[in-house]
Protein backbone atom coordinates (compact mmCIF):
# COMPACT_ATOMS: atom_id res chain seq x y z
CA UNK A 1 0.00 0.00 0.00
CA UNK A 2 2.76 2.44 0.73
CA UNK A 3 4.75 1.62 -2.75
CA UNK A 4 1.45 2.59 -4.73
CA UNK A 5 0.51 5.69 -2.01
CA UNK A 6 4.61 6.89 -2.79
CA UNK A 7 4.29 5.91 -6.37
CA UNK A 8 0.70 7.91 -6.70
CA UNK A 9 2.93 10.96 -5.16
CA UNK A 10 5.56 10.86 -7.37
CA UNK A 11 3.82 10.83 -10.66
CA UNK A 12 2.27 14.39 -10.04
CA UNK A 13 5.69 15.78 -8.52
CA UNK A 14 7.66 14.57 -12.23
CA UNK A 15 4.91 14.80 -14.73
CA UNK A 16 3.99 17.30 -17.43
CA UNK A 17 3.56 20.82 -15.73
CA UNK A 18 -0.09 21.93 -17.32
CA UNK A 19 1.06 24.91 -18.81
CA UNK A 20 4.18 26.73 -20.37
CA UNK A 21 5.51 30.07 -20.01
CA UNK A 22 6.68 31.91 -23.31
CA UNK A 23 8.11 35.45 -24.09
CA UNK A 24 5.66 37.53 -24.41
CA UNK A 25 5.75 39.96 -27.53
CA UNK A 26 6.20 43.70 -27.19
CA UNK A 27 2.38 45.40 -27.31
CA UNK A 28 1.31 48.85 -28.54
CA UNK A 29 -0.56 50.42 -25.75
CA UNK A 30 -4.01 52.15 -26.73
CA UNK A 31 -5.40 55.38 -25.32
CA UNK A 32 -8.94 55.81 -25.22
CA UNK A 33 -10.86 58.82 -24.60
CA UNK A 34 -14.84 58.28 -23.69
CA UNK A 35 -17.48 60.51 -22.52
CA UNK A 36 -21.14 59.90 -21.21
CA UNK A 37 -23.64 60.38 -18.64
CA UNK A 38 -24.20 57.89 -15.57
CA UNK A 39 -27.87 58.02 -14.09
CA UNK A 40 -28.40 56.94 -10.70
CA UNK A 41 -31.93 57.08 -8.97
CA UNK A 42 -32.47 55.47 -5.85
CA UNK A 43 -36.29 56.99 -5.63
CA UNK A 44 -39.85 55.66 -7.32
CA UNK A 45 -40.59 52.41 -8.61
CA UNK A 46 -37.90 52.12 -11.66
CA UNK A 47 -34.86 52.74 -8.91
CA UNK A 48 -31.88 51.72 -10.78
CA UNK A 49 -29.69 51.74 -7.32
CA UNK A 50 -31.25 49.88 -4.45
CA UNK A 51 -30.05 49.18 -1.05
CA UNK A 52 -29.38 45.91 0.32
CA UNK A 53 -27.80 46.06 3.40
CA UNK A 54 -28.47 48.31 5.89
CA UNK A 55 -26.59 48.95 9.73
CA UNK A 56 -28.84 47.61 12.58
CA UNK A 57 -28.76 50.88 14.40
CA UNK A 58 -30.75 54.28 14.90
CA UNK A 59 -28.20 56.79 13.87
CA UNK A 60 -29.44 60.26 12.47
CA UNK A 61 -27.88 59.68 8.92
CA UNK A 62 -29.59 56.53 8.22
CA UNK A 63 -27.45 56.13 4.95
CA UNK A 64 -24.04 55.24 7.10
CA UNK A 65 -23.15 52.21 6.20
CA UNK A 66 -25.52 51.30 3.80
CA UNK A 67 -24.29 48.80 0.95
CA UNK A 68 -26.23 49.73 -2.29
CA UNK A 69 -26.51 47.59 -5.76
CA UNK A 70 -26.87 49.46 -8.76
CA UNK A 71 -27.64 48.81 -12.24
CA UNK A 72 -27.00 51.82 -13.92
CA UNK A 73 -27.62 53.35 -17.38
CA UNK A 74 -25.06 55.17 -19.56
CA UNK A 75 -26.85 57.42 -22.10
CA UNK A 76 -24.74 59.89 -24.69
CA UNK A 77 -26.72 63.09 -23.52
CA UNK A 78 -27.20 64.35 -19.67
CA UNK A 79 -31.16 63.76 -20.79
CA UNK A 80 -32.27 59.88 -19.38
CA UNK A 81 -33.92 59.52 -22.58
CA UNK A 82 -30.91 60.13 -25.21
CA UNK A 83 -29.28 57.22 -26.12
CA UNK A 84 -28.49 54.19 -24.19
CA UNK A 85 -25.02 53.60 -25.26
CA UNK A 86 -24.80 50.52 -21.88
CA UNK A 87 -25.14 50.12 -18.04
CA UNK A 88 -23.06 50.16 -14.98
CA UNK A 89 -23.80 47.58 -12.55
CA UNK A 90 -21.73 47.19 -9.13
CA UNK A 91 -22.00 48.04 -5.57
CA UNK A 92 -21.06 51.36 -3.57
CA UNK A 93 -20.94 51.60 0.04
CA UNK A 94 -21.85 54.99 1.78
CA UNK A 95 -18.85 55.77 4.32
CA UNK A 96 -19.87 59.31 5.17
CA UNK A 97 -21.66 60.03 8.49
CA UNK A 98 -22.46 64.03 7.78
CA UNK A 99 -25.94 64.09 6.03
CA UNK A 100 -24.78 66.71 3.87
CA UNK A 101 -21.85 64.97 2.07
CA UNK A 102 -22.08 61.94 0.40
CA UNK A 103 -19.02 59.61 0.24
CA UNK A 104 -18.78 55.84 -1.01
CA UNK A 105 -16.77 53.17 -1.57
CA UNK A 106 -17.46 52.79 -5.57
CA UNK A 107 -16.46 49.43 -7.70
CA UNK A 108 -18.88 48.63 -11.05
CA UNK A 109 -18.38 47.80 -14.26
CA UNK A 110 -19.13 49.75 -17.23
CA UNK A 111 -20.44 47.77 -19.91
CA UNK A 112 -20.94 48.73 -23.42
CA UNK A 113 -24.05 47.64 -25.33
CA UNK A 114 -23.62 49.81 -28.72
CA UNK A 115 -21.45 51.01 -31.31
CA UNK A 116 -17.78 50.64 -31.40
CA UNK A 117 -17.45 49.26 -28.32
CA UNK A 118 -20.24 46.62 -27.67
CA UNK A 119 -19.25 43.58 -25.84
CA UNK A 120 -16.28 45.30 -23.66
CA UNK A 121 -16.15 47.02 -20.32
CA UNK A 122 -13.84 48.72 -17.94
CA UNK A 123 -13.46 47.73 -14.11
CA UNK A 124 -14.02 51.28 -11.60
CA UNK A 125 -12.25 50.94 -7.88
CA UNK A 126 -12.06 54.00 -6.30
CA UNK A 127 -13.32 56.35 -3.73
CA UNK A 128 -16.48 58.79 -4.94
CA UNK A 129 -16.83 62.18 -2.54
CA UNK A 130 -19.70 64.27 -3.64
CA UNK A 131 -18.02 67.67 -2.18
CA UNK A 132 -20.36 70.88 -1.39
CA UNK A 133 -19.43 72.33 -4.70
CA UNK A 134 -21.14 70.02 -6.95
CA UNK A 135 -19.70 70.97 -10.19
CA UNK A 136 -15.90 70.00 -8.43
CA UNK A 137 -14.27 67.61 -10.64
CA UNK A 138 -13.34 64.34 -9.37
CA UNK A 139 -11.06 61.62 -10.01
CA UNK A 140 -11.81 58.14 -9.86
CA UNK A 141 -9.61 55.07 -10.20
CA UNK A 142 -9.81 52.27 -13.73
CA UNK A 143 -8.46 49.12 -12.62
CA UNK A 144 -9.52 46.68 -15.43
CA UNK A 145 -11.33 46.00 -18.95
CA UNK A 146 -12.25 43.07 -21.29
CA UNK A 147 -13.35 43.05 -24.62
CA UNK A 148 -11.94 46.13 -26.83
CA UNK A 149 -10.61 47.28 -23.12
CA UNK A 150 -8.40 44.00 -22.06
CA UNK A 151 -5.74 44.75 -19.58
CA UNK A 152 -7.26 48.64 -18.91
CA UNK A 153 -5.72 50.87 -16.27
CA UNK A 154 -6.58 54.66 -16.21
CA UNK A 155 -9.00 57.36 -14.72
CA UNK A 156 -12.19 58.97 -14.95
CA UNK A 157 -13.02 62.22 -14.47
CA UNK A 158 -16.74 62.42 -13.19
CA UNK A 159 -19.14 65.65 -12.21
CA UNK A 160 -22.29 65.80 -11.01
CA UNK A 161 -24.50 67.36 -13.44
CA UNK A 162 -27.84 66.95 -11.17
CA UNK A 163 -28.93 65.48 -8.08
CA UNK A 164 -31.43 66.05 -5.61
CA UNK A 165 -32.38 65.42 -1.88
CA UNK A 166 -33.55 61.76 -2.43
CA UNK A 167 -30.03 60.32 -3.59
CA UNK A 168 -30.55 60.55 -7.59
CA UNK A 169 -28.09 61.85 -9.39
CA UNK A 170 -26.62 62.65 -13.29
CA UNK A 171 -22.78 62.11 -13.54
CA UNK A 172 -20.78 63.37 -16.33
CA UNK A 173 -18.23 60.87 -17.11
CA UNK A 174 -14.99 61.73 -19.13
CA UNK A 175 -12.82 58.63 -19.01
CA UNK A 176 -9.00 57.93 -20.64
CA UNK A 177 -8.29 54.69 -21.00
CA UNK A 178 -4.64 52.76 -21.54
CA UNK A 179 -5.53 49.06 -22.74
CA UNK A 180 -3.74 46.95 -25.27
């Protein structure tokens, strides 16, 4: 029993290795310059960002904490009825405990349904802090793609075009993207 238990061990130990690493060839990098409008509503019965998972506590900024799913649309105009160019589903987790600023923990993926880039999306991982000033510019982090996008790193610039008191909101979205 112990020849064919050491023999069993053995085999694995000197066999063929599954895979093989090769050079890899030198790539031209891509830059890609996009620019849309990100439409989040969290109020009424067509709510395209719900939460679902709330603190257990009676805090007076009942958002703290909150972990919301969203499934967003991207449209080519600031309007909700322009074209639908794709969607951004993810999660985002509100970290801010003053009412009057909202900050989150952001990650969702921006998929492309249309035009040049149907089929392919890019990875967002970042921190989102919607400041007093609500036309401030911010900068959010690109940490992946597939499709047209494969291997993306890069930024987005975002800024609120609308919002109101009940947690909707337009976002401008310029993004550059470096992908291969």
């Amino acid at each position: 029993a112990w020849a064919i238990i050491f023999c069993l061990a053995v085999a694995p130990v000197h066999g063929q290795y599954y895979s093989r690493t090769v050079k890899a060839r030198p790539r031209v990098e891509k830059i890609t310059r996009l620019h849309f409008f990100f439409h989040d509503i969290r109020s009424g019965e067509n709510a395209t960002a719900i939460p679902i998972a709330s603190p257990n506590t009676t805090q007076d900024t009942p958002t703290y904490g909150t972990l919301y799913a969203m499934d967003d649309p991207l449209t080519m105009e600031s309007e909700l009825t322009s074209t639908l160019i794709g969607n951004s589903q993810g999660l985002y987790l509100d970290l801010s405990r003053e009412r009057t600023q909202f900050t989150a923990i952001f990650y969702a993926d921006f998929a492309f349904t249309t035009g040049r880039f149907n089929g392919s999306s890019f990875s967002l991982f970042s921190r989102f802090s919607a400041e007093a000033d609500p036309s401030t510019i911010r900068e959010m982090a690109i940490v992946g793609g597939r499709g047209a996008f494969r291997m993306a790193t890069g930024f987005a610039l975002l800024r609120v075009t609308w919002s109101n008191t009940l947690g909707d909101a337009i976002v401008e979205f310029n993004v550059t993207l470096y992908h291969y």
